[in-house]
C-alpha atoms as a PDB file:
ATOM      1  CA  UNK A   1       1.015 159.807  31.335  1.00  0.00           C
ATOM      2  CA  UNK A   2      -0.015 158.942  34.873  1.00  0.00           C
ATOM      3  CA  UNK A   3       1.173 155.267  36.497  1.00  0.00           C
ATOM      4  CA  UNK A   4      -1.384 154.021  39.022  1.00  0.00           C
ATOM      5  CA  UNK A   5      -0.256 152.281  42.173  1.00  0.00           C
ATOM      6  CA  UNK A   6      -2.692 149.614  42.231  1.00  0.00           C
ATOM      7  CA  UNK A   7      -1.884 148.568  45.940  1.00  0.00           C
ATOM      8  CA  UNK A   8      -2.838 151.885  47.424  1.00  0.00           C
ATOM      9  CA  UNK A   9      -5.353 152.633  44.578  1.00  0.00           C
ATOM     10  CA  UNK A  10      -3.529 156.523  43.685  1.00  0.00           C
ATOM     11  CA  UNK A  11      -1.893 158.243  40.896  1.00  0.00           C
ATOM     12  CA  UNK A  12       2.038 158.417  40.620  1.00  0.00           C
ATOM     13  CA  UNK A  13       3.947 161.508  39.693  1.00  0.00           C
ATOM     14  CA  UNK A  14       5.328 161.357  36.443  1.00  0.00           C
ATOM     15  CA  UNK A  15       9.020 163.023  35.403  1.00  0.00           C
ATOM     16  CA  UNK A  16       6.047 165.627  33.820  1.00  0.00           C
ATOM     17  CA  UNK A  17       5.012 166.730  37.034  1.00  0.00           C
ATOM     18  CA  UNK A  18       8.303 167.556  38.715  1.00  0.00           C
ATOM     19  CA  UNK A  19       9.112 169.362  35.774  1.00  0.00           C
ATOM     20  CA  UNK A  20       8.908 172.806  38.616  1.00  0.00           C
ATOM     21  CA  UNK A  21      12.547 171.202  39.856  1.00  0.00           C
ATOM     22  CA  UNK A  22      14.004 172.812  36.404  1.00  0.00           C
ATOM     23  CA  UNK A  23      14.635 176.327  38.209  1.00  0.00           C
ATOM     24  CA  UNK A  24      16.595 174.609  41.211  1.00  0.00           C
ATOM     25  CA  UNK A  25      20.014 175.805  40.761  1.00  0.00           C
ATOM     26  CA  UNK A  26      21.544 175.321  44.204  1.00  0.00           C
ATOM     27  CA  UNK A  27      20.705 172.871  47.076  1.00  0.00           C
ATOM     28  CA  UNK A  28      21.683 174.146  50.752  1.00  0.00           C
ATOM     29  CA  UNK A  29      20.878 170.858  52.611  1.00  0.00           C
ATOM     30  CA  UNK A  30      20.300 167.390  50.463  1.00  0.00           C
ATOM     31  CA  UNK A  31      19.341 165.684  47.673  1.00  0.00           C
ATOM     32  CA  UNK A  32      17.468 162.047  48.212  1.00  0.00           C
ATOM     33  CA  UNK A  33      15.506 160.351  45.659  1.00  0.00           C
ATOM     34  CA  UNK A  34      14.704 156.728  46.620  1.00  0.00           C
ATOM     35  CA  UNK A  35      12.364 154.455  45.758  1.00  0.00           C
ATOM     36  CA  UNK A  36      10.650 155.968  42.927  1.00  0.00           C
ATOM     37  CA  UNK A  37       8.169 154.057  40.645  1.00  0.00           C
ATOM     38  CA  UNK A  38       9.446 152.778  37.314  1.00  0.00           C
ATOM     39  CA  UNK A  39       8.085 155.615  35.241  1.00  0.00           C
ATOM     40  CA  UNK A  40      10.707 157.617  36.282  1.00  0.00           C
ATOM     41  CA  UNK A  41      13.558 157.453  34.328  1.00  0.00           C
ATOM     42  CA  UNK A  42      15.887 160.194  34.450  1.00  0.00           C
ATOM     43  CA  UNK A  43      16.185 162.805  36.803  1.00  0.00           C
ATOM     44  CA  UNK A  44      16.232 165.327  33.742  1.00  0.00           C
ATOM     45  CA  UNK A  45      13.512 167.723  35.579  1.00  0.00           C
ATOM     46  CA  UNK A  46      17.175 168.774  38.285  1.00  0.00           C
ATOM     47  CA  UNK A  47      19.243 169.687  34.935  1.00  0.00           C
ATOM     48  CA  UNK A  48      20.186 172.924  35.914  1.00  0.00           C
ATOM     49  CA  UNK A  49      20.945 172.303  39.813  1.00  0.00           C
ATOM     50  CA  UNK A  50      24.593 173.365  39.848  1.00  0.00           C
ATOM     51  CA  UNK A  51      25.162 173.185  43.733  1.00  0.00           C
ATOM     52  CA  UNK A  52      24.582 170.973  46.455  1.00  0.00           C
ATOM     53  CA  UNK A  53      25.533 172.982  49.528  1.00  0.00           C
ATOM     54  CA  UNK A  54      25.380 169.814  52.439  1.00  0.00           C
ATOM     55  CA  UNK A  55      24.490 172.016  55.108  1.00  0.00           C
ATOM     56  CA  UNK A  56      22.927 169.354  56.641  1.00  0.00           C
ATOM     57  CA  UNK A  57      23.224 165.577  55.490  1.00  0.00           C
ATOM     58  CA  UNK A  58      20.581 163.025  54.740  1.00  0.00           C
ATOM     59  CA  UNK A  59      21.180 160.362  57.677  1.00  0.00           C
ATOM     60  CA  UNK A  60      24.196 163.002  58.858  1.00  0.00           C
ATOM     61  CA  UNK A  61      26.483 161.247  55.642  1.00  0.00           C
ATOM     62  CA  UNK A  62      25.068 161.911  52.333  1.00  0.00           C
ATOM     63  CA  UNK A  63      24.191 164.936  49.828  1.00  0.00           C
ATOM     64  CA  UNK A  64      23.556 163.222  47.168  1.00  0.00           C
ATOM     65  CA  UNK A  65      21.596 159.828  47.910  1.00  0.00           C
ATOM     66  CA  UNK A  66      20.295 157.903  44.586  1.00  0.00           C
ATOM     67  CA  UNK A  67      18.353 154.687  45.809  1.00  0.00           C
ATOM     68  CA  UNK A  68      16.196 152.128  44.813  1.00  0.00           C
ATOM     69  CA  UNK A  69      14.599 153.158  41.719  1.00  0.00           C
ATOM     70  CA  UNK A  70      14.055 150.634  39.610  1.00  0.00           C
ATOM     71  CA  UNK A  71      13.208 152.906  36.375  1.00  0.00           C
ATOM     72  CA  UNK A  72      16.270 155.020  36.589  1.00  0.00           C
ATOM     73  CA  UNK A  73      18.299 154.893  33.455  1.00  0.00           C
ATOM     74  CA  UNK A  74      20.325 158.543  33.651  1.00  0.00           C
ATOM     75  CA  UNK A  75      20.719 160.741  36.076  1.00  0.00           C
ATOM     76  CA  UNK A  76      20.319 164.321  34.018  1.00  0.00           C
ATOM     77  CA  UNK A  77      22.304 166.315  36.220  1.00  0.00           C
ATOM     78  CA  UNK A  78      23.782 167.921  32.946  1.00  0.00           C
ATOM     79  CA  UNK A  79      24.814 171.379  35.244  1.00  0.00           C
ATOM     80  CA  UNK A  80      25.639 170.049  38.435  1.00  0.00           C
ATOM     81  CA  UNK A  81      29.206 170.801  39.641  1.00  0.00           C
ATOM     82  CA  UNK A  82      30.033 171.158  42.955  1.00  0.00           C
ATOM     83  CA  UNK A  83      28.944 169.131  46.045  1.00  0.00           C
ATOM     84  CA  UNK A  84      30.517 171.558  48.474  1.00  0.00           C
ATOM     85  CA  UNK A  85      30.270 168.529  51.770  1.00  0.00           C
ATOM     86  CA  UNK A  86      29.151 164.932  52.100  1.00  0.00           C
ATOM     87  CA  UNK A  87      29.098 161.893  50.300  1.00  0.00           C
ATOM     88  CA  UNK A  88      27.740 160.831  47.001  1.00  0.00           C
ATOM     89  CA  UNK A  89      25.804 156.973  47.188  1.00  0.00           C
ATOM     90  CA  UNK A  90      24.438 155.298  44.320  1.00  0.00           C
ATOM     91  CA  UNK A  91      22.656 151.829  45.428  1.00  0.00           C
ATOM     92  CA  UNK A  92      20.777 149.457  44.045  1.00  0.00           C
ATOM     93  CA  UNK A  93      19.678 151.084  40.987  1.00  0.00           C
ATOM     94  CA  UNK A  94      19.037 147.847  38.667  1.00  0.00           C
ATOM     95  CA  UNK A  95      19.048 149.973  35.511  1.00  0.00           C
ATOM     96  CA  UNK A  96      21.556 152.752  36.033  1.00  0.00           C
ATOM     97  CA  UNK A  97      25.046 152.905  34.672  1.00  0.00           C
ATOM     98  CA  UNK A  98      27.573 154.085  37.365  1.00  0.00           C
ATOM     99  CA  UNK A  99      30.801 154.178  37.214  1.00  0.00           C
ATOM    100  CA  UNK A 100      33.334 156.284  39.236  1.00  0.00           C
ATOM    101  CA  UNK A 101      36.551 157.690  38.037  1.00  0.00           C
ATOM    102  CA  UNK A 102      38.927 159.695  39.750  1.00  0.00           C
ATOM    103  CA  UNK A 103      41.191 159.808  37.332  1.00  0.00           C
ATOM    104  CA  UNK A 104      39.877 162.853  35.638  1.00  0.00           C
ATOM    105  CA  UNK A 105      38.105 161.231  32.438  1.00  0.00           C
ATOM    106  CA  UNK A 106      35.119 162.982  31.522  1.00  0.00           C
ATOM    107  CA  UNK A 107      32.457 161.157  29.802  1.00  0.00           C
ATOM    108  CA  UNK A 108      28.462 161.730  29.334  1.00  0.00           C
ATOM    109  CA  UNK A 109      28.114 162.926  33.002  1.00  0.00           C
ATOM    110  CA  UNK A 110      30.576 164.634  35.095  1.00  0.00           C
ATOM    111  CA  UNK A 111      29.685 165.360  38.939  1.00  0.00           C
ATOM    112  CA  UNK A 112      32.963 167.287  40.392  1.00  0.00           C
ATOM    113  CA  UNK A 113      33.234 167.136  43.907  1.00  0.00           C
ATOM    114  CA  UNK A 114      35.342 167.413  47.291  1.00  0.00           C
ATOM    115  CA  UNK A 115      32.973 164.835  48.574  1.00  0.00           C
ATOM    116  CA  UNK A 116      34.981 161.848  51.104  1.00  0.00           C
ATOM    117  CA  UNK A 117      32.855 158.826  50.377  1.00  0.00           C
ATOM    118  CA  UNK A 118      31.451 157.625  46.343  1.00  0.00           C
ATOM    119  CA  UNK A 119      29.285 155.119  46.829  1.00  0.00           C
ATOM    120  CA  UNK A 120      28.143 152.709  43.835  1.00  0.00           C
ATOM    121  CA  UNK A 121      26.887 149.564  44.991  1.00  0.00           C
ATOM    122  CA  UNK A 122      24.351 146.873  43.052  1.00  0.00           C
ATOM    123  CA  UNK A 123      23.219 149.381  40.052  1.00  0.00           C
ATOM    124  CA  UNK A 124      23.881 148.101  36.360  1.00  0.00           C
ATOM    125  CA  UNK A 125      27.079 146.615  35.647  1.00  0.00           C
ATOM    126  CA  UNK A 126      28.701 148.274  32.542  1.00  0.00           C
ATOM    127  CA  UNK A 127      32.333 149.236  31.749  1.00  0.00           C
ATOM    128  CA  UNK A 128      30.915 152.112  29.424  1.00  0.00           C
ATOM    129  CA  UNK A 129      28.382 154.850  30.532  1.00  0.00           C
ATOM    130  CA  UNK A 130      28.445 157.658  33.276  1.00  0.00           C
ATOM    131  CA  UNK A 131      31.106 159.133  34.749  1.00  0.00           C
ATOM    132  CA  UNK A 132      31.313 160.228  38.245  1.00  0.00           C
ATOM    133  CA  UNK A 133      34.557 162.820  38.929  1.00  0.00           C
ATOM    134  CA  UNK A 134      35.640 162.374  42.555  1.00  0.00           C
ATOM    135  CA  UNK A 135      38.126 164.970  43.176  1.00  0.00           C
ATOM    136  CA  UNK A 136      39.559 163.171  46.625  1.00  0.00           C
END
């Protein structure tokens, strides 16, 4: 299915057509998604990206930047363990569960990482979803 953007009159990917990011297994730079239209909601089509490298950093912090989709409900990132530098944000995702745990729990998603900085501000509220494993 296709979403139209009816102010700019053209068609919207769908999580269909990025299907091509399944056969990404490492990163060398960064990963941003931001501002993506409802219809996406899950960033299944990265599940086996295992590495994000961070040789260079979106706005010279981040490697992993998930912002402003209003869609998002899971990330997806079902291989993905090791951000070798930068941080990790997760803003203003109204319908993603985020919760961070450095602790060591594991639950339904597990992101390992060296990383300085996990940021989770103004996604879903919830006590009981995904995990993110900071290893400070």
């Amino acid at each position: 299915m296709n979403y139209r953007d009816l102010s700019m009159n053209r068609t919207l990917v769908t999580e269909d057509d990025l299907k091509v990011f399944s056969q990404v297994r490492v990163i060398s730079e960064y990963l941003a998604v931001f501002s993506t239209h409802s219809g996406i909601t899950s960033l299944k089509f990265f599940r086996n990206l295992e590495t994000i490298r961070g040789t260079i950093l979106y706005q010279g912090t981040s490697a992993l930047l998930v912002q402003a989709n209003p869609g998002l409900r899971n990330l997806g990132f079902s291989s993905l363990h090791k951000i070798e530098n930068g941080d990790i944000r997760f803003i203003l995702n109204s319908k993603l569960c985020v919760s961070v745990d450095t602790d060591g729990l594991r639950e339904a998603e597990v992101i390992k990482s060296s990383v300085a900085v996990v940021n989770v501000l103004n996604n879903l509220s919830c006590s009981t979803c995904i995990v993110i494993h900071a290893i400070m």
